[in-house]
N, C-alpha and C. Protein backbone atom coordinates (compact mmCIF):
# COMPACT_ATOMS: atom_id res chain seq x y z
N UNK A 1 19.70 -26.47 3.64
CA UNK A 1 21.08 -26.06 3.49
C UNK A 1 21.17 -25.07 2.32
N UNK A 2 22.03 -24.19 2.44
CA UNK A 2 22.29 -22.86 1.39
C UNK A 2 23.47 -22.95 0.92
N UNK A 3 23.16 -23.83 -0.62
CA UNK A 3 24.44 -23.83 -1.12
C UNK A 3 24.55 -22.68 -2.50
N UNK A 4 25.63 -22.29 -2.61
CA UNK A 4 26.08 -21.90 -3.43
C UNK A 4 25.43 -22.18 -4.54
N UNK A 5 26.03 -23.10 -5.60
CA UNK A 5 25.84 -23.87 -6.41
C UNK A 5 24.11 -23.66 -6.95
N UNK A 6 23.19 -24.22 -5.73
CA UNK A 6 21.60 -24.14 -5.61
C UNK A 6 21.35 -22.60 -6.59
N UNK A 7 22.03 -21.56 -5.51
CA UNK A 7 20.99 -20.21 -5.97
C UNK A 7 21.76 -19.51 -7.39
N UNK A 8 22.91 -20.28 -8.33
CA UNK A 8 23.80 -20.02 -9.41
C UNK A 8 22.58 -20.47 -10.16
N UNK A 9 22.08 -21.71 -10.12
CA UNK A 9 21.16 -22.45 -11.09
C UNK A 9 19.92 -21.38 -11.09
N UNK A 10 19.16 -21.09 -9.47
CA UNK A 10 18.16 -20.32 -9.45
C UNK A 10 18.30 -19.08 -10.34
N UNK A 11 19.32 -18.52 -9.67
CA UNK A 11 19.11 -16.78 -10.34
C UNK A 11 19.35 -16.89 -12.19
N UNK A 12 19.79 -18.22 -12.86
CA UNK A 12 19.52 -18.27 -14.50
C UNK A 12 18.38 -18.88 -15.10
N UNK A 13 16.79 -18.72 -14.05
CA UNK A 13 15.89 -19.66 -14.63
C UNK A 13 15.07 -18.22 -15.07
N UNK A 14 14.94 -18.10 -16.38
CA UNK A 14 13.87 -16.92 -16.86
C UNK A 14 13.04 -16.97 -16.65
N UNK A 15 12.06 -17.71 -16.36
CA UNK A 15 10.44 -17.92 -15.50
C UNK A 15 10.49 -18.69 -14.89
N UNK A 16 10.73 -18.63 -13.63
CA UNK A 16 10.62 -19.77 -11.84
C UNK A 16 9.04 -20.36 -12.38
N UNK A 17 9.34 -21.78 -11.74
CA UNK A 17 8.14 -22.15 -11.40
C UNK A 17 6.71 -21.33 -10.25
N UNK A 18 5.77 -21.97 -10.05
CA UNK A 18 5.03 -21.00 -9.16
C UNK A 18 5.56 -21.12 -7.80
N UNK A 19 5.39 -19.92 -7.09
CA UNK A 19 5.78 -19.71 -5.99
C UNK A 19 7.17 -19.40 -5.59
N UNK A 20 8.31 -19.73 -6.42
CA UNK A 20 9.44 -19.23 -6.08
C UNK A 20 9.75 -17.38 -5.54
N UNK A 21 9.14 -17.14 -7.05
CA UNK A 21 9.56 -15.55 -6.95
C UNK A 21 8.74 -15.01 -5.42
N UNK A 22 7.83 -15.74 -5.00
CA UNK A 22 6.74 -15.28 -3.83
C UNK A 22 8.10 -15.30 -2.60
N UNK A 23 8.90 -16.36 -2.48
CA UNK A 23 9.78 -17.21 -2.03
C UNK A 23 10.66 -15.82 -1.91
N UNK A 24 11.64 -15.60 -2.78
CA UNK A 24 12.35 -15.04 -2.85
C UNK A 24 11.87 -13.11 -2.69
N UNK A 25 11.06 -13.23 -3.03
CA UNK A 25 10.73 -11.47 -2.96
C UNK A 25 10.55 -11.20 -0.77
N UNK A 26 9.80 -12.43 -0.11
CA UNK A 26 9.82 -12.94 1.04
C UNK A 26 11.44 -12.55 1.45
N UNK A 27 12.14 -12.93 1.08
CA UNK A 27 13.66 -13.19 1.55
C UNK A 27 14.40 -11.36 1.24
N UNK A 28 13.55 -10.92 0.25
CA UNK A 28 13.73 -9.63 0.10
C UNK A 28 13.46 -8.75 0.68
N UNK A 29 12.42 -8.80 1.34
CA UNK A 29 11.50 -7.99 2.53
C UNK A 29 12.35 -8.23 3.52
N UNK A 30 12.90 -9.38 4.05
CA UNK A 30 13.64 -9.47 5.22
C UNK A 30 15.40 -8.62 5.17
N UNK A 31 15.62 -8.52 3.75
CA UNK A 31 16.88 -8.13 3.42
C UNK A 31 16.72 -6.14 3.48
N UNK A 32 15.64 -5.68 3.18
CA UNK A 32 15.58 -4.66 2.60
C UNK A 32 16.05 -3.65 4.03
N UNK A 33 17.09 -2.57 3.38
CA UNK A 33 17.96 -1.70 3.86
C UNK A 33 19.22 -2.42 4.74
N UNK A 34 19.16 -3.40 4.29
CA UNK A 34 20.06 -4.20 4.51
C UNK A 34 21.14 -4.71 3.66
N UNK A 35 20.91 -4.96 2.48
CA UNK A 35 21.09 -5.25 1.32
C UNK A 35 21.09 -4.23 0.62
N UNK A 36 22.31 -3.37 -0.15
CA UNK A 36 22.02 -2.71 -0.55
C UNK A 36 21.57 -2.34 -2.26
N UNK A 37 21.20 -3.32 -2.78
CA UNK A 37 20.61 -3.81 -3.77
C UNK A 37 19.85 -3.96 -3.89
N UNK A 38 18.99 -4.19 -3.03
CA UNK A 38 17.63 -3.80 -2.63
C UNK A 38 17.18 -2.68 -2.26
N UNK A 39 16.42 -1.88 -3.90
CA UNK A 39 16.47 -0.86 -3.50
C UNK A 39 14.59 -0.95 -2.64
N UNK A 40 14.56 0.30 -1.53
CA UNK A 40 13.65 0.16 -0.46
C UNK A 40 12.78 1.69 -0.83
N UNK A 41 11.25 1.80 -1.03
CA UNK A 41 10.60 2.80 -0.17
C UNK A 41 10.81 3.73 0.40
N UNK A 42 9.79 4.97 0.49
CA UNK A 42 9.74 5.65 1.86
C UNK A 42 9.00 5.14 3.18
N UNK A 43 8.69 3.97 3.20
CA UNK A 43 8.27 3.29 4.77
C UNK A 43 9.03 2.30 4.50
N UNK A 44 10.39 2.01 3.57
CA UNK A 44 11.18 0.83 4.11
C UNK A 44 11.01 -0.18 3.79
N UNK A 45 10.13 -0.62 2.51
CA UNK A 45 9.44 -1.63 2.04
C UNK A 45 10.26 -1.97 0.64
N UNK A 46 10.38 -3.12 -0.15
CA UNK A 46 10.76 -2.85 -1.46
C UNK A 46 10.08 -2.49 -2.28
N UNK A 47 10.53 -1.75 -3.28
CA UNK A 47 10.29 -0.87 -4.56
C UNK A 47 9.58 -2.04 -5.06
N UNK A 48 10.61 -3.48 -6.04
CA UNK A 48 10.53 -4.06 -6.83
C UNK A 48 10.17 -5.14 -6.38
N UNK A 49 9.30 -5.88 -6.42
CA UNK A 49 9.08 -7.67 -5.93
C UNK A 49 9.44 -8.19 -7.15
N UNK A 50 9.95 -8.18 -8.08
CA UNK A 50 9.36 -8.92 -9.34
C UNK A 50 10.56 -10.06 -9.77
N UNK A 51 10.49 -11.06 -10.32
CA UNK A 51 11.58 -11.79 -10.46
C UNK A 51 12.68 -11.25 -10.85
N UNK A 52 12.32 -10.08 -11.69
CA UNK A 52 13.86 -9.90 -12.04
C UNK A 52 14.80 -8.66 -11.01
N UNK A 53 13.79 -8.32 -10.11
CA UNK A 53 14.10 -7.81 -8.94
C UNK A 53 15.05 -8.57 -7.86
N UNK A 54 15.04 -10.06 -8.29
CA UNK A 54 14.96 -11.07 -7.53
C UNK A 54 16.39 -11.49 -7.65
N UNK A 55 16.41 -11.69 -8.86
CA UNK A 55 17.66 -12.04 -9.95
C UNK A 55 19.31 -11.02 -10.03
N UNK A 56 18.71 -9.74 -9.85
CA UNK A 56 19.60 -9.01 -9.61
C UNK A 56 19.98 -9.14 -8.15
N UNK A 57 19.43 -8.98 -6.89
CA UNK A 57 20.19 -9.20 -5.77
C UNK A 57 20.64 -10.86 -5.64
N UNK A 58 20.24 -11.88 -6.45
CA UNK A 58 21.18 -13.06 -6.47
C UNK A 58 22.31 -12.87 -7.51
N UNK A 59 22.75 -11.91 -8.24
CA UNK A 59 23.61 -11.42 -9.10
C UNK A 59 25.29 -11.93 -8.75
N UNK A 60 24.97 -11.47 -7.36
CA UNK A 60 26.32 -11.72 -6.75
C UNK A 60 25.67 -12.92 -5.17
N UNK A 61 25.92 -14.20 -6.13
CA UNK A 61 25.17 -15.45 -5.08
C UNK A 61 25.73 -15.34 -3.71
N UNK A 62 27.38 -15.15 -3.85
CA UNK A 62 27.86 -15.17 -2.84
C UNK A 62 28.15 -14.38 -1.16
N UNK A 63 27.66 -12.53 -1.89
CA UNK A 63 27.51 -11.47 -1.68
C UNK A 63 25.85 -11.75 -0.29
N UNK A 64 25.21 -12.49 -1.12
CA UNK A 64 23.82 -12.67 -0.86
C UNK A 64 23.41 -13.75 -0.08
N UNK A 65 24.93 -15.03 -0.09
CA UNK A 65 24.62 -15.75 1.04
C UNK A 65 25.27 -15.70 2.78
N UNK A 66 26.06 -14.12 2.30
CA UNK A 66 26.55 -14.06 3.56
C UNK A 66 26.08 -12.72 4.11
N UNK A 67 24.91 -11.91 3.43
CA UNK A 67 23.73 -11.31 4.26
C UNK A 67 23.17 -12.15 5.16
N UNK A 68 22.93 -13.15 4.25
CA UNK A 68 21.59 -14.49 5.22
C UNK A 68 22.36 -14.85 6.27
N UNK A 69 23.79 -15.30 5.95
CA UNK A 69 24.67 -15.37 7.41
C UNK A 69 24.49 -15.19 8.42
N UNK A 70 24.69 -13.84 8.11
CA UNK A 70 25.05 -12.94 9.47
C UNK A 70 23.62 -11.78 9.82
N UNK A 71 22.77 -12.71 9.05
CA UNK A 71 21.33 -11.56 9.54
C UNK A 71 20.46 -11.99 11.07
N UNK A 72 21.15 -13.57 11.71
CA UNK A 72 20.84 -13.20 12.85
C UNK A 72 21.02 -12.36 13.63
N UNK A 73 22.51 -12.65 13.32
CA UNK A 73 23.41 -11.07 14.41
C UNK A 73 23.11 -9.80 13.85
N UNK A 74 22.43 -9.60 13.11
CA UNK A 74 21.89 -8.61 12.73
C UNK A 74 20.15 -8.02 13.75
N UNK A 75 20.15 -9.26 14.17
CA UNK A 75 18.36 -9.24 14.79
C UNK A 75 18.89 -9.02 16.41
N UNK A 76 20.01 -9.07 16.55
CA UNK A 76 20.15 -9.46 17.91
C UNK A 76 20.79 -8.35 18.18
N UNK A 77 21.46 -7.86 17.39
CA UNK A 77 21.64 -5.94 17.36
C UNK A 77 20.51 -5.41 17.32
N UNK A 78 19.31 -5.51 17.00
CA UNK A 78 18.48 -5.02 16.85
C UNK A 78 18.56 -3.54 15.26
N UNK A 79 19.05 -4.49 14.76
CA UNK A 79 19.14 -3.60 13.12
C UNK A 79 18.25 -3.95 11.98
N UNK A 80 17.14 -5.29 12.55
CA UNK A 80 16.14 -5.54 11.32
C UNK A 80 15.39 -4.92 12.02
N UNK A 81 14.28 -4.11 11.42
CA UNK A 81 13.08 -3.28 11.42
C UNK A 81 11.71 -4.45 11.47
N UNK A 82 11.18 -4.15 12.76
CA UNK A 82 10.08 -5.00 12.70
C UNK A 82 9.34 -4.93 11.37
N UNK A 83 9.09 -4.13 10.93
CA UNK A 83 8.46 -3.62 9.39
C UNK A 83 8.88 -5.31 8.18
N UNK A 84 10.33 -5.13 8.24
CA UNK A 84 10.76 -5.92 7.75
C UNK A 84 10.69 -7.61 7.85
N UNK A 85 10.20 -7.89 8.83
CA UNK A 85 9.57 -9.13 9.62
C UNK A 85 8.08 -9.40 9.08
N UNK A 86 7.49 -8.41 8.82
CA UNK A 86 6.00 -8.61 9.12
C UNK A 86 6.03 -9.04 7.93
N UNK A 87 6.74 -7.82 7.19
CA UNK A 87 6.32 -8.08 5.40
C UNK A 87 6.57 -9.14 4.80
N UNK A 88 7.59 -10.08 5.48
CA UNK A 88 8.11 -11.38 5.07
C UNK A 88 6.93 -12.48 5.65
N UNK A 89 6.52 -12.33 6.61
CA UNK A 89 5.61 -12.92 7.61
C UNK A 89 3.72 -12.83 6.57
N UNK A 90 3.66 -12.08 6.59
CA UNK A 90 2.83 -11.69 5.30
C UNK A 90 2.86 -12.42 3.74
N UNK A 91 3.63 -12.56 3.30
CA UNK A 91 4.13 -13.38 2.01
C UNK A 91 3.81 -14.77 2.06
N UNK A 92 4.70 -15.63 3.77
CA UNK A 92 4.79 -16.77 4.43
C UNK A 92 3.22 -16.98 3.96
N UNK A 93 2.38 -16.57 4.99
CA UNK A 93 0.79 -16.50 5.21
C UNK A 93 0.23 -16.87 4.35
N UNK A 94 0.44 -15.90 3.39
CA UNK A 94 -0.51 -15.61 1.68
C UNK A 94 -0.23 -17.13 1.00
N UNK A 95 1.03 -17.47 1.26
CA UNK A 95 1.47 -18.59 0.36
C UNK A 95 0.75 -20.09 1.20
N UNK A 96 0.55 -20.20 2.26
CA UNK A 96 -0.07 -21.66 2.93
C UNK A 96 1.08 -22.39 3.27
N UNK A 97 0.51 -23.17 2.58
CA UNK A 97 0.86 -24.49 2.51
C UNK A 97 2.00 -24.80 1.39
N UNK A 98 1.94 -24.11 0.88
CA UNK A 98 3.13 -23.64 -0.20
C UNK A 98 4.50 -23.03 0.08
N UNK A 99 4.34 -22.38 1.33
CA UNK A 99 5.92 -22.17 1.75
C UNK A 99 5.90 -23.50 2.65
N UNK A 100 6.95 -24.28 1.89
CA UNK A 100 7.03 -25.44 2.97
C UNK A 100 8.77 -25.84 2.05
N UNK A 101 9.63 -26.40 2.92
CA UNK A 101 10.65 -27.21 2.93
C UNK A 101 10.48 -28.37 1.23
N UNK A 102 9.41 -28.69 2.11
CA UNK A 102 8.85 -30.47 1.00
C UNK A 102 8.04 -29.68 -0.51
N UNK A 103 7.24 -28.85 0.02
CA UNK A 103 6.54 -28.31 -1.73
C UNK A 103 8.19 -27.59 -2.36
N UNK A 104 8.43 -26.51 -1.55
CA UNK A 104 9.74 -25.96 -2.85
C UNK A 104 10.45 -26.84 -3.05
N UNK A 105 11.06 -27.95 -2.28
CA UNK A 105 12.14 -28.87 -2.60
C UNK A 105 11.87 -29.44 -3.95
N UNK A 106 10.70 -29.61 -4.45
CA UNK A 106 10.27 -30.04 -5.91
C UNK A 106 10.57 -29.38 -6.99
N UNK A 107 10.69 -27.64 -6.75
CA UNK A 107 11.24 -27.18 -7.77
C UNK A 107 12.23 -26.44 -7.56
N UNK A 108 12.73 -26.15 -6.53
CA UNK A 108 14.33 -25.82 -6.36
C UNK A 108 15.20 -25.98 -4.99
N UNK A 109 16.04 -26.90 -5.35
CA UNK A 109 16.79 -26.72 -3.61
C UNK A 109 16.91 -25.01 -3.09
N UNK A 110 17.39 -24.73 -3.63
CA UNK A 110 17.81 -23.47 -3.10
C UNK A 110 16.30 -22.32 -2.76
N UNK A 111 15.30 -22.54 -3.05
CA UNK A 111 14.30 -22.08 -2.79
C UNK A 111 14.09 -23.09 -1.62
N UNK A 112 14.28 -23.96 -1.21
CA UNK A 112 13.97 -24.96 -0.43
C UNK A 112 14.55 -24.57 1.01
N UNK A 113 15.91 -24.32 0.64
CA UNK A 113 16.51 -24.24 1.92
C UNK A 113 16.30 -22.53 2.12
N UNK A 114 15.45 -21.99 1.71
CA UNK A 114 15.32 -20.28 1.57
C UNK A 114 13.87 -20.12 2.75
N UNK A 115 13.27 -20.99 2.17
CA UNK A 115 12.45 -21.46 2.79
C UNK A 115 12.34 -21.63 4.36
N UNK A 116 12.93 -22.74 4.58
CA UNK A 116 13.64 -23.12 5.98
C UNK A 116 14.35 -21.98 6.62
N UNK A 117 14.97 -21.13 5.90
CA UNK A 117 15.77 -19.82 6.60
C UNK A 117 15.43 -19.06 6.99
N UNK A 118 14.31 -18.60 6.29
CA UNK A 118 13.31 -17.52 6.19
C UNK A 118 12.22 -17.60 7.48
N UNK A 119 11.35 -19.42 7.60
CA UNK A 119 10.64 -19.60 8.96
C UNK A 119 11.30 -19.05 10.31
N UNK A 120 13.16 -19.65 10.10
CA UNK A 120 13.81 -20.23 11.03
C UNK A 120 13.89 -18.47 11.73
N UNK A 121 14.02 -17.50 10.60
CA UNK A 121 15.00 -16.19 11.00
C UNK A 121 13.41 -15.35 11.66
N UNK A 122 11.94 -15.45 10.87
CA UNK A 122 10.88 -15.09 11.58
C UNK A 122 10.61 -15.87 13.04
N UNK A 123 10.97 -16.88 13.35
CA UNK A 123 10.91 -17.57 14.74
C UNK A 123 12.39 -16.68 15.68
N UNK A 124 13.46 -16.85 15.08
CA UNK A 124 14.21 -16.30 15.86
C UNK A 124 13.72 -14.98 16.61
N UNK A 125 13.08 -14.39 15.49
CA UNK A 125 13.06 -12.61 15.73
C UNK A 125 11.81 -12.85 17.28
N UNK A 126 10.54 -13.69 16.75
CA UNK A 126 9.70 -13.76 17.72
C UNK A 126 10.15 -13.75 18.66
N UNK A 127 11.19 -14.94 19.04
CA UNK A 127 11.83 -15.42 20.25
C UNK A 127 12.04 -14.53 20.89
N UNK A 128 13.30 -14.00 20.07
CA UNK A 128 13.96 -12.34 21.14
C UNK A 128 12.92 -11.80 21.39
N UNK A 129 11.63 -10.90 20.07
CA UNK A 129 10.93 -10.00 20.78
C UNK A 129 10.02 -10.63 22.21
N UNK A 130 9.74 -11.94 22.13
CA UNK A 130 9.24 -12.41 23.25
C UNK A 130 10.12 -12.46 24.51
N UNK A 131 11.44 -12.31 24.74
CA UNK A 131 11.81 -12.42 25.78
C UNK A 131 12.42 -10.99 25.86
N UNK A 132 12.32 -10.82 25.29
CA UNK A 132 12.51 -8.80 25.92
C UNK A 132 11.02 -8.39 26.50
N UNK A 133 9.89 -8.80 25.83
CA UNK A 133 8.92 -8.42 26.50
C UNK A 133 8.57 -9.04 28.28
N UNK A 134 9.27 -10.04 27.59
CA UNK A 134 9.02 -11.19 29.51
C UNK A 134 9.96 -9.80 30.74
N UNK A 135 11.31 -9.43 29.91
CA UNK A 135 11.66 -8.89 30.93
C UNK A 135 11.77 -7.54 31.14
């Protein structure tokens, strides 16, 4: 669950535990040219991964939980850039066993449920691209 409250606490921690910022820069890749705070590349990628890259697009928590909203209907317009999938998909990978629900839940809800959003919104995208290819 993506509460409010969760990513207020996150975006005032001056050094995240490990793996968050991996977490969140992940959630950035999926946001980028989307978000316009995220500033992006010339192939569309982000500039900045870095926590405090991180910190500024949670600046405005609220701004930032209603990108995540509405970024299905965003996939289903076909307005996220496969680019933008992979690079998040990539992060997922690198991290193991470490992007999981149960490991972030230990050091932040809101990385926790970022987590869960992030699998949920790379499965969605598969889905569609898999059934556009079926037909």
């Amino acid at each position: 669950m993506l509460r409010r409250e969760d990513f207020c606490e996150l975006k005032s921690l001056g050094k995240p535990p490990r793996g968050i910022d991996q977490v969140c820069a992940a959630a950035m890749q999926l946001l980028a040219g989307i978000d316009p705070r995220i500033e992006v590349d010339d192939a569309g990628g982000v500039k900045d991964l870095s926590w405090k890259a991180s910190q500024k697009v949670l600046g405005n928590v609220q701004n930032f939980l209603e990108h995540l909203k509405s970024f299905r209907g965003l996939i289903g317009a076909g307005k996220v850039p496969q680019a933008n999938i992979e690079r998040a998909r990539i992060i997922q990978r690198e991290m193991g066993a470490l992007f999981s629900e149960e490991h972030m839940a230990k050091k932040s809800h809101a990385v926790a449920g970022l987590v869960v959003w992030i699998s949920s919104t790379i499965s969605y995208y598969d889905e569609l691209a898999a059934a556009v290819d079926q037909s």
